[in-house]
Protein backbone atom coordinates (compact mmCIF):
# COMPACT_ATOMS: atom_id res chain seq x y z
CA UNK A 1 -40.83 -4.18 -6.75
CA UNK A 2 -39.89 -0.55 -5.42
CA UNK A 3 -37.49 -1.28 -2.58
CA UNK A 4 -36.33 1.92 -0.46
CA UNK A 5 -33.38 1.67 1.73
CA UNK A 6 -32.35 3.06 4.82
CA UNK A 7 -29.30 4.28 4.45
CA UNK A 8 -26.22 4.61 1.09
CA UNK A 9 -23.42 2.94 1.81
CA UNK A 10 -21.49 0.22 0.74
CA UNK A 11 -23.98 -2.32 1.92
CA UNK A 12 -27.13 -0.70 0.27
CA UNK A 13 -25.08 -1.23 -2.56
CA UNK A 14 -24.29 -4.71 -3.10
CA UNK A 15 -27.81 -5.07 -1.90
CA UNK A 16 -29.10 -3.28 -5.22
CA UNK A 17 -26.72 -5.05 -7.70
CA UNK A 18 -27.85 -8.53 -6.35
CA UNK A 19 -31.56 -6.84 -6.45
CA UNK A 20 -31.41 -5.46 -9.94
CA UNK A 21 -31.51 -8.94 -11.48
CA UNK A 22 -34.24 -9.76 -10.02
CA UNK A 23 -36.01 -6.96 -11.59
CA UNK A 24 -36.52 -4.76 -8.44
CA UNK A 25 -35.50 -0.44 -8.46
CA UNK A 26 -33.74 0.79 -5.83
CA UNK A 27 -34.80 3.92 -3.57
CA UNK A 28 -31.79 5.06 -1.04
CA UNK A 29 -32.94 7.41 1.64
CA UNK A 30 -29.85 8.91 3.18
CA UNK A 31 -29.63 11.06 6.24
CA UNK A 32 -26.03 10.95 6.72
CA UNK A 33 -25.84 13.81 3.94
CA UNK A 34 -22.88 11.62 2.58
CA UNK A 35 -24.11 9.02 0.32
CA UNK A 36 -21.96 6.41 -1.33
CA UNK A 37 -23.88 3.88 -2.86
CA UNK A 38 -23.27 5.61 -6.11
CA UNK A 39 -26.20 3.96 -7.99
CA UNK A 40 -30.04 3.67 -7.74
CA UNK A 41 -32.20 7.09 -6.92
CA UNK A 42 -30.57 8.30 -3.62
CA UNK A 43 -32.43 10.78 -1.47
CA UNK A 44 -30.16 13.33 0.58
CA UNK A 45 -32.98 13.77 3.59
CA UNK A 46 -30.51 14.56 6.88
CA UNK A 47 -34.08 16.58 8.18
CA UNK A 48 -36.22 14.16 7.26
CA UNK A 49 -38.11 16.92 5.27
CA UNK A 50 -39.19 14.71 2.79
CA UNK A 51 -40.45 10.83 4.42
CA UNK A 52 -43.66 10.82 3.21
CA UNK A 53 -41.71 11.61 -0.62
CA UNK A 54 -39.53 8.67 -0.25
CA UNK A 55 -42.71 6.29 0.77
CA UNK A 56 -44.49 7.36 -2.54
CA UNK A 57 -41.70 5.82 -4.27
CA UNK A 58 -41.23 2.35 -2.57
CA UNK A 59 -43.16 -0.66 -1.36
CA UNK A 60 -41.38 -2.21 0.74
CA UNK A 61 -38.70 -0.54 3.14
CA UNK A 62 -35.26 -2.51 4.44
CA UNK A 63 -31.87 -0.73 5.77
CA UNK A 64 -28.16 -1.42 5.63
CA UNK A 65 -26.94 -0.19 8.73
CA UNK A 66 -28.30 0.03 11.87
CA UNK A 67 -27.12 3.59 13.66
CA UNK A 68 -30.41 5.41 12.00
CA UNK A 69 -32.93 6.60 14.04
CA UNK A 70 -35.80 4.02 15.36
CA UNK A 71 -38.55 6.57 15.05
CA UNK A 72 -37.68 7.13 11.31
CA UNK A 73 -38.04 3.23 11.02
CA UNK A 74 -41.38 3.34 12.98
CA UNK A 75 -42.75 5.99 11.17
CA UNK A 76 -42.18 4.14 7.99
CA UNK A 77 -43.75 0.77 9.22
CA UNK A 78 -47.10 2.81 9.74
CA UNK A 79 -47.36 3.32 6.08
CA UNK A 80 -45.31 0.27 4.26
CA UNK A 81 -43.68 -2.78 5.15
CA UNK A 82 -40.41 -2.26 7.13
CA UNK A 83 -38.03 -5.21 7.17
CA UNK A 84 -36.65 -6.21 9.87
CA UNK A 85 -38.79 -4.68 12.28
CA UNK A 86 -38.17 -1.86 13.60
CA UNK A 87 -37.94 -3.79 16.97
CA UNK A 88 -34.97 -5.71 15.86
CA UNK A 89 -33.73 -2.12 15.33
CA UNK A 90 -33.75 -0.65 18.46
CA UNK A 91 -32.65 -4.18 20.53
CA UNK A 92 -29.36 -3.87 18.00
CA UNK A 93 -29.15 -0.37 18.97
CA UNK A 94 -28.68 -0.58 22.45
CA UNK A 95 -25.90 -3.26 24.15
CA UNK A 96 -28.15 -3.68 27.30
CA UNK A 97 -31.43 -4.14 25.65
CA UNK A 98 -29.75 -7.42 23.70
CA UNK A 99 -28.10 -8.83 25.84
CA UNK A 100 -31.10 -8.57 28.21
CA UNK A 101 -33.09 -10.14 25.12
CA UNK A 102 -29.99 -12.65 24.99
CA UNK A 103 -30.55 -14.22 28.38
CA UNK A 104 -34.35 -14.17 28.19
CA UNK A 105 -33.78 -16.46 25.41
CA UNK A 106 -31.42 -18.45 26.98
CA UNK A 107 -28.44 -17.74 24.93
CA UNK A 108 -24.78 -17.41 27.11
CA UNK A 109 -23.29 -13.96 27.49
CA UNK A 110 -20.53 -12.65 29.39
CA UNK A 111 -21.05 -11.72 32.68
CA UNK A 112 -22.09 -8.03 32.58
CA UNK A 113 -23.31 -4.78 34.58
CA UNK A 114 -24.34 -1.28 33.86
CA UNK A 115 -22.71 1.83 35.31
CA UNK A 116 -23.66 5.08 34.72
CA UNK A 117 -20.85 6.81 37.11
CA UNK A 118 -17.14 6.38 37.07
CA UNK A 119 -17.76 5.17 40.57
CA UNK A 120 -20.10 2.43 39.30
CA UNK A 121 -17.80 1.25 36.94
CA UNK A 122 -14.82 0.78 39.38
CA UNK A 123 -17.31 -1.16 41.77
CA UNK A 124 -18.57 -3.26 38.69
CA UNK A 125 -14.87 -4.18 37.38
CA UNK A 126 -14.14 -5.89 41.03
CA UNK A 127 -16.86 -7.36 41.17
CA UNK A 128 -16.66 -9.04 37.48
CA UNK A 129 -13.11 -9.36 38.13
CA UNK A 130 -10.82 -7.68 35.35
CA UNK A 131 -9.77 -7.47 32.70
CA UNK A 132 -13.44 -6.22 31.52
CA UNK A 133 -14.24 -4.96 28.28
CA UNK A 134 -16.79 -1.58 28.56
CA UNK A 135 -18.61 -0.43 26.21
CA UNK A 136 -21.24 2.29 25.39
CA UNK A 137 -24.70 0.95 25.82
CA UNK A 138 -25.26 3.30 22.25
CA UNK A 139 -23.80 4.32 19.07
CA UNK A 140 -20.30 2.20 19.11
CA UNK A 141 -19.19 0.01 16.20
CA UNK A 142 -15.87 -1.43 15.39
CA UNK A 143 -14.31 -1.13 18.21
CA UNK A 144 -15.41 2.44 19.01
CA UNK A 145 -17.00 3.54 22.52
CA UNK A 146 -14.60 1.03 24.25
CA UNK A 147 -12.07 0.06 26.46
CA UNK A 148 -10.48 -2.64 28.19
CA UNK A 149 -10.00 -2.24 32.06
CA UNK A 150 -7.16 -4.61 33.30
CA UNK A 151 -7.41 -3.24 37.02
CA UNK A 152 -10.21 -1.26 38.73
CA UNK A 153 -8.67 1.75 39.18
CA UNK A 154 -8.26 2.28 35.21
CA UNK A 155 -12.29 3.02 35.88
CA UNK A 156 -12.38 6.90 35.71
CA UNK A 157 -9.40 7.00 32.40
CA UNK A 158 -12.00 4.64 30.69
CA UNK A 159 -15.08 6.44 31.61
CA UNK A 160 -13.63 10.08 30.20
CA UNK A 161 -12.32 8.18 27.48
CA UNK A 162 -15.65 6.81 25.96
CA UNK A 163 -17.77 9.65 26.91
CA UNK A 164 -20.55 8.14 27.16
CA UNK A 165 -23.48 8.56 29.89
CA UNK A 166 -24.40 4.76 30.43
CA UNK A 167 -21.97 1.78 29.77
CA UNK A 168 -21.97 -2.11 29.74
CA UNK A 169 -19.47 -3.46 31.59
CA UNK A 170 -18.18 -7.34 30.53
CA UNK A 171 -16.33 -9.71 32.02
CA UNK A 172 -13.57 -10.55 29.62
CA UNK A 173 -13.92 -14.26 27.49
CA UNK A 174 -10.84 -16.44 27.40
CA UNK A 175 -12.06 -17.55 23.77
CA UNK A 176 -10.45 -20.23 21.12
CA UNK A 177 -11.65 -17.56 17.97
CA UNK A 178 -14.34 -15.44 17.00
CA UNK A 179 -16.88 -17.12 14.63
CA UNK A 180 -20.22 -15.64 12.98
CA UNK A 181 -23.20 -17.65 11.42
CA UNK A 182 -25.63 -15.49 9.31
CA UNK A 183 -28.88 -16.64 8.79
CA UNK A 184 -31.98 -15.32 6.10
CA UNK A 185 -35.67 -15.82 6.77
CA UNK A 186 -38.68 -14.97 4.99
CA UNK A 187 -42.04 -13.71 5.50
CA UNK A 188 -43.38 -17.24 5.67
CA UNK A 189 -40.86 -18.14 8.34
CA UNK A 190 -38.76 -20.17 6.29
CA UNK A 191 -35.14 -19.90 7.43
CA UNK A 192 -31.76 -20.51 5.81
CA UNK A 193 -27.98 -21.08 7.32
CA UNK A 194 -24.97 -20.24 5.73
CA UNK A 195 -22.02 -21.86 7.09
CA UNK A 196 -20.21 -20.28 9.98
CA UNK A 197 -17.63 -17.78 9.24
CA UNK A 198 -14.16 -17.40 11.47
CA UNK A 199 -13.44 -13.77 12.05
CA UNK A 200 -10.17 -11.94 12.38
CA UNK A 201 -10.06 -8.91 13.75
CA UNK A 202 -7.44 -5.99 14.32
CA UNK A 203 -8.06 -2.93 16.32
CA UNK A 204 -11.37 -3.16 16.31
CA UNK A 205 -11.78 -3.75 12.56
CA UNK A 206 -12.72 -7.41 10.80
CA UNK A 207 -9.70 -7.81 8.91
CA UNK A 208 -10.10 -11.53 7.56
CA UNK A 209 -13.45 -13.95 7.77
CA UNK A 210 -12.85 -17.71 6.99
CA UNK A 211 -15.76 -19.99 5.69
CA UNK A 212 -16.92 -22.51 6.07
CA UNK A 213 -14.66 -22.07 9.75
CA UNK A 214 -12.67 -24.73 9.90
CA UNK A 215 -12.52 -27.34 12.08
CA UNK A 216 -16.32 -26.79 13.88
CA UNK A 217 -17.63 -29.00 16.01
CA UNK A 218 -21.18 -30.14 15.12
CA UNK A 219 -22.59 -29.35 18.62
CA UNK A 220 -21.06 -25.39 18.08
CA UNK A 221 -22.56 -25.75 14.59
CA UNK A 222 -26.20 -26.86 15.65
CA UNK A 223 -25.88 -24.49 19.05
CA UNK A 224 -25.05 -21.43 16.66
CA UNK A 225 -28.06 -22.39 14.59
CA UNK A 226 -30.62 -22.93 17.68
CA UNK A 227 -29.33 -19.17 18.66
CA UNK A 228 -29.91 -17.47 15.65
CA UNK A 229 -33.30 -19.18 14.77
CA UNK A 230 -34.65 -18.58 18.65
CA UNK A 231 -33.47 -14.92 18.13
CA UNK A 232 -35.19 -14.38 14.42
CA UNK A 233 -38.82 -16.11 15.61
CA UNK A 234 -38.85 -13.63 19.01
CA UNK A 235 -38.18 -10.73 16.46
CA UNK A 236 -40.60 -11.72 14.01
CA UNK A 237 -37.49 -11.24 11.70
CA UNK A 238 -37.57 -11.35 7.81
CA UNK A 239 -34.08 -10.47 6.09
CA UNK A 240 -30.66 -11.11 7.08
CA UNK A 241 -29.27 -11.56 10.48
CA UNK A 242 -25.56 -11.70 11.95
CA UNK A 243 -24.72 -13.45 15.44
CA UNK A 244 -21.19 -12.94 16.41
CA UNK A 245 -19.75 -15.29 19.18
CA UNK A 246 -16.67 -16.15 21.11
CA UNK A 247 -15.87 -20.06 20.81
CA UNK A 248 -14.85 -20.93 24.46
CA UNK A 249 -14.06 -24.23 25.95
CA UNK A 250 -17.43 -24.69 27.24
CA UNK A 251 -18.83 -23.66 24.54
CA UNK A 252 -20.11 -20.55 22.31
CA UNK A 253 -20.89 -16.97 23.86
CA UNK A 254 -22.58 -14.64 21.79
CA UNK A 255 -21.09 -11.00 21.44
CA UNK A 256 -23.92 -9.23 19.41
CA UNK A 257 -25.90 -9.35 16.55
CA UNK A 258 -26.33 -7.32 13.73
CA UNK A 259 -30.21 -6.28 11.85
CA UNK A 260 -28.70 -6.36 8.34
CA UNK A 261 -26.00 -8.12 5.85
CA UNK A 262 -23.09 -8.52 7.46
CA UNK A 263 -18.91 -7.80 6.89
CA UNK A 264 -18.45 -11.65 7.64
CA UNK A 265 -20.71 -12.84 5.05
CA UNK A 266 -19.02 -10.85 2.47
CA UNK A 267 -17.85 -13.91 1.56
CA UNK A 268 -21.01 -15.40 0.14
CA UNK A 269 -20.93 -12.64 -2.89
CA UNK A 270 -18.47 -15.71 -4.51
CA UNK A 271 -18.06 -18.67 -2.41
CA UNK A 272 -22.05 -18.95 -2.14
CA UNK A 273 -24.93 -20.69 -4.31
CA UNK A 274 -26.96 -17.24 -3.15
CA UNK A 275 -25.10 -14.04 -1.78
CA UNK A 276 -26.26 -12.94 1.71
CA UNK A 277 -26.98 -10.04 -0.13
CA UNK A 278 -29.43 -11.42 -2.50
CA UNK A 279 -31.62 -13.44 0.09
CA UNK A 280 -31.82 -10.08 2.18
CA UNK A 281 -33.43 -9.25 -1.06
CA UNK A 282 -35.51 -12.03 -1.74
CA UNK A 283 -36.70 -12.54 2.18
CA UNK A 284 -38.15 -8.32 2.27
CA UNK A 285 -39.89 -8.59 -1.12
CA UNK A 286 -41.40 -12.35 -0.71
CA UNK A 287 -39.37 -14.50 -2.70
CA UNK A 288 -38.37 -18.06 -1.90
CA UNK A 289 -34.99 -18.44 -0.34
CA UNK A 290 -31.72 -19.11 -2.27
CA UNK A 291 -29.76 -22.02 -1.41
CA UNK A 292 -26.47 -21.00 0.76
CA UNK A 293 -24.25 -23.97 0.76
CA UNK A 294 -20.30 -23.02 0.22
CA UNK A 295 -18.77 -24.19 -2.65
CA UNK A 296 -15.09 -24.47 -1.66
CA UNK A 297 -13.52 -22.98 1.04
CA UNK A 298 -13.12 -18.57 0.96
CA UNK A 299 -11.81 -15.92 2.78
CA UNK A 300 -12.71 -12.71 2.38
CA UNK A 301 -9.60 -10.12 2.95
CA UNK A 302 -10.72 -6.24 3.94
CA UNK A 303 -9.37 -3.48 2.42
CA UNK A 304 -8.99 -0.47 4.89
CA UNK A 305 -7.79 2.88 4.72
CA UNK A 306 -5.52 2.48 1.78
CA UNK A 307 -6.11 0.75 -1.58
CA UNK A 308 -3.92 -1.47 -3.21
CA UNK A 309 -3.19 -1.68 -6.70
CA UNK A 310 -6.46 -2.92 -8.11
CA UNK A 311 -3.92 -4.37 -11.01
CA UNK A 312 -1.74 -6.81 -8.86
CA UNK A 313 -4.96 -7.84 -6.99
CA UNK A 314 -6.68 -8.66 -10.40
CA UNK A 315 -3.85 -10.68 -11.51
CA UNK A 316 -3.98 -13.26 -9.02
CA UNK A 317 -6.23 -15.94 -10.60
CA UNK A 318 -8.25 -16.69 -7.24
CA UNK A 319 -9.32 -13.52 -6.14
CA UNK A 320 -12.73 -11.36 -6.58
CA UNK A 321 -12.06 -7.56 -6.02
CA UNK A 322 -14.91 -5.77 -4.76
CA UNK A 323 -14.27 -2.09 -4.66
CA UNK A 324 -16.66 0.46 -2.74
CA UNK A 325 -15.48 3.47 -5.13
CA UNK A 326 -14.81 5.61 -1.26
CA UNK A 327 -11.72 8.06 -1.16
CA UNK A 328 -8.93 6.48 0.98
CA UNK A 329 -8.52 7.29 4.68
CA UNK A 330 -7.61 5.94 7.62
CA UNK A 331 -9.71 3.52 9.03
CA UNK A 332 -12.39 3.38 6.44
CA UNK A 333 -13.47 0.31 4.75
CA UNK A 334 -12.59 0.82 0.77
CA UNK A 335 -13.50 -2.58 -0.53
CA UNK A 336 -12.97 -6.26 0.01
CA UNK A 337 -11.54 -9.04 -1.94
CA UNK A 338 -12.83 -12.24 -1.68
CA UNK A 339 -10.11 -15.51 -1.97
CA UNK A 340 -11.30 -18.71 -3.02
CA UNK A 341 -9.01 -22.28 -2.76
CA UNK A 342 -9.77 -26.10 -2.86
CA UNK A 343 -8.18 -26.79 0.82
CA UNK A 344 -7.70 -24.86 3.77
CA UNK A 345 -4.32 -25.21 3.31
CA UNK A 346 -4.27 -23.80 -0.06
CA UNK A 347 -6.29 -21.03 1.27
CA UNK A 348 -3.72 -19.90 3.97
CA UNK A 349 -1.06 -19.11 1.21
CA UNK A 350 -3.30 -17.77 -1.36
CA UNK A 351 -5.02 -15.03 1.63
CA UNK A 352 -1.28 -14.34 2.96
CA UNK A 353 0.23 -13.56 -0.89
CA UNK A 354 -3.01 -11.35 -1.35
CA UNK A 355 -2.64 -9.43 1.77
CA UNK A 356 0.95 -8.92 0.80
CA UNK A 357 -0.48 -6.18 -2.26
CA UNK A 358 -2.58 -4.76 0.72
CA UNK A 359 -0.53 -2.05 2.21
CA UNK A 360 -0.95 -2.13 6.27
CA UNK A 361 -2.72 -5.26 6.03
CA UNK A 362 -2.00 -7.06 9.31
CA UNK A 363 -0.66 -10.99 9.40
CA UNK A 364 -2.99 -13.13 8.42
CA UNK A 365 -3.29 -15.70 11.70
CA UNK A 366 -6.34 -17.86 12.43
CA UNK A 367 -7.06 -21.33 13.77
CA UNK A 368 -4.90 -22.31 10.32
CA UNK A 369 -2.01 -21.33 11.23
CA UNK A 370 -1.61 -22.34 15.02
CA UNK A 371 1.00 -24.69 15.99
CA UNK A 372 -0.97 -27.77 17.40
């Protein structure tokens, strides 16, 4: 099968080489002008000059990120099969939109309002009660297009300092940890769980994601998996879908979700019967789902802005090195190494002596390494 992809980054490629086996070519459209994929036919199309080009050349259409534009998507579905939907797309896009979809379906959220003055958004952080998190409604990701207000009159700072016309305002969650399940289901409807991942993150960024999380409760665990499966049969979903949530004392919260493979399932590429990235595959062309169960315990380390010597890092006999062949600079993901152990306890050291080779790699602290 001809698969285009939206998109030619470092997710549309690990989504090829786990498609290429199963004897499917690889079409990446990119309208970014700045593809990295560095594989596959790739399409430079920032105009969108040549659509109806690309759709001669595929039969079935997916995408890797989710900031593309929903009326490219939409277009597309007209002609050939677009999975997700381009619905799913344009809830993901916008903050208010999903967590409007969120409560319809019954799944806890923060507190939140909308302001679309600097006026508003003082009013709305005393009434939520700071701190608040605000966000744009559009176009942030990791950690861009946000701020944290820890008193009202921080209001007009933030609202010049995101720049943004329309904002979500949060009431902070007093959480435990930040855990993710991803999920994978067909065009039949047939679903499949991988285990829940615990995420770290550091300004912004997902530094560190634990799986199987440790130490989960059964009712988070079946909770998680009643959130994600109510949120994939409303969409009509087929492919792979991320649900990050806070773990609070009374239970989960859900953050966001994400139309595509996911940073916290980066894992699976090792510590997986089936990669996230090859049941994306297998769910938009068809195929029967791949069995996700863990097979140890993993932690997948990212590598950001600077790379480490890919030497050290393959000498260490539990590590998988998964480089994204992108020129270093700040902030940019480069690659991620994936560390495998028996125990949890094992894992700790193992993840802590990788970072080490990692330069700027922040301490690795989870639920693992708490005092109790």
């Amino acid at each position: 099968m001809r698969i285009g992809v939206l998109g030619a980054g470092q997710l549309g490629r690990m989504l090829a080489l786990d498609g290429y086996p199963l004897a499917h070519q690889f079409v990446f459209y990119d309208m970014s002008g700045n593809p990295s994929a560095g594989l596959g036919e790739v399409m430079i199309d920032p105009g969108n000059e040549y659509l109806d080009d690309f759709l001669s050349r595929v039969d079935r259409v997916t995408y890797e990120f989710e900031h593309l534009p929903v009326s490219v998507a939409e277009t597309m579905a007209q002609h050939k099969p677009v999975h997700p939907l381009p619905r799913a797309l344009a809830v993901c896009q916008n903050r208010e939109y999903e967590k409007s979809l969120f409560g319809e379906l019954g799944i806890p959220t923060p507190q939140w309002r909308i302001a679309e003055t600097p006026t508003q958004l003082h009013e709305a952080a005393e009434a939520l009660g700071c701190p608040v998190v605000v966000k744009s409604t559009t176009e942030g990701y990791d950690g861009k297009g946000q701020a944290v207000l820890h008193d009202p009159d921080e209001a007009e700072e933030a609202w010049d300092g995101i720049g943004h016309p329309r904002l979500i305002v949060e009431s902070f969650v007093p959480f435990r940890r930040e855990l993710s399940i991803i999920a994978a289901r067909g065009e039949d409807g047939e679903l499949a769980f991988y285990p829940m991942a615990e995420n770290v993150h550091s300004e912004g960024i997902l530094r560190y994601s634990i799986a199987p999380a440790p130490q989960l409760s059964k009712t988070v665990h079946e909770d998680a998996e009643r959130y994600i499966r109510l949120l994939m049969n409303e969409l009509g979903y087929v492919g792979v879908l991320a649900l990050e949530m806070f773990e609070t004392e009374q239970g989960l919260v859900a953050n966001e979700m994400a139309p595509r493979v996911h940073n916290s399932g980066h894992w699976s590429m090792n510590g997986a019967t089936t990669s996230q990235f090859e049941n994306h595959i297998r769910a938009v062309s068809g195929l029967p789902l791949g069995d996700t169960s863990a097979r140890g315990v993993h932690c997948m380390v990212n590598i950001i802005g600077q790379h480490g010597d890919a030497t050290d890092l393959l000498r260490l006999p539990y590590t998988h090195l998964h480089l994204y062949d992108k020129q270093a600079r700040p902030g940019r993901k480069l690659g991620h190494i994936n560390v495998e152990a028996d125990s949890y306890e094992e894992l700790v050291w193992r993840v802590r002596n990788t970072a080490s080779f990692l330069p700027g790699s922040p301490d690795f602290h989870c639920s693992l390494t708490r005092r109790r």
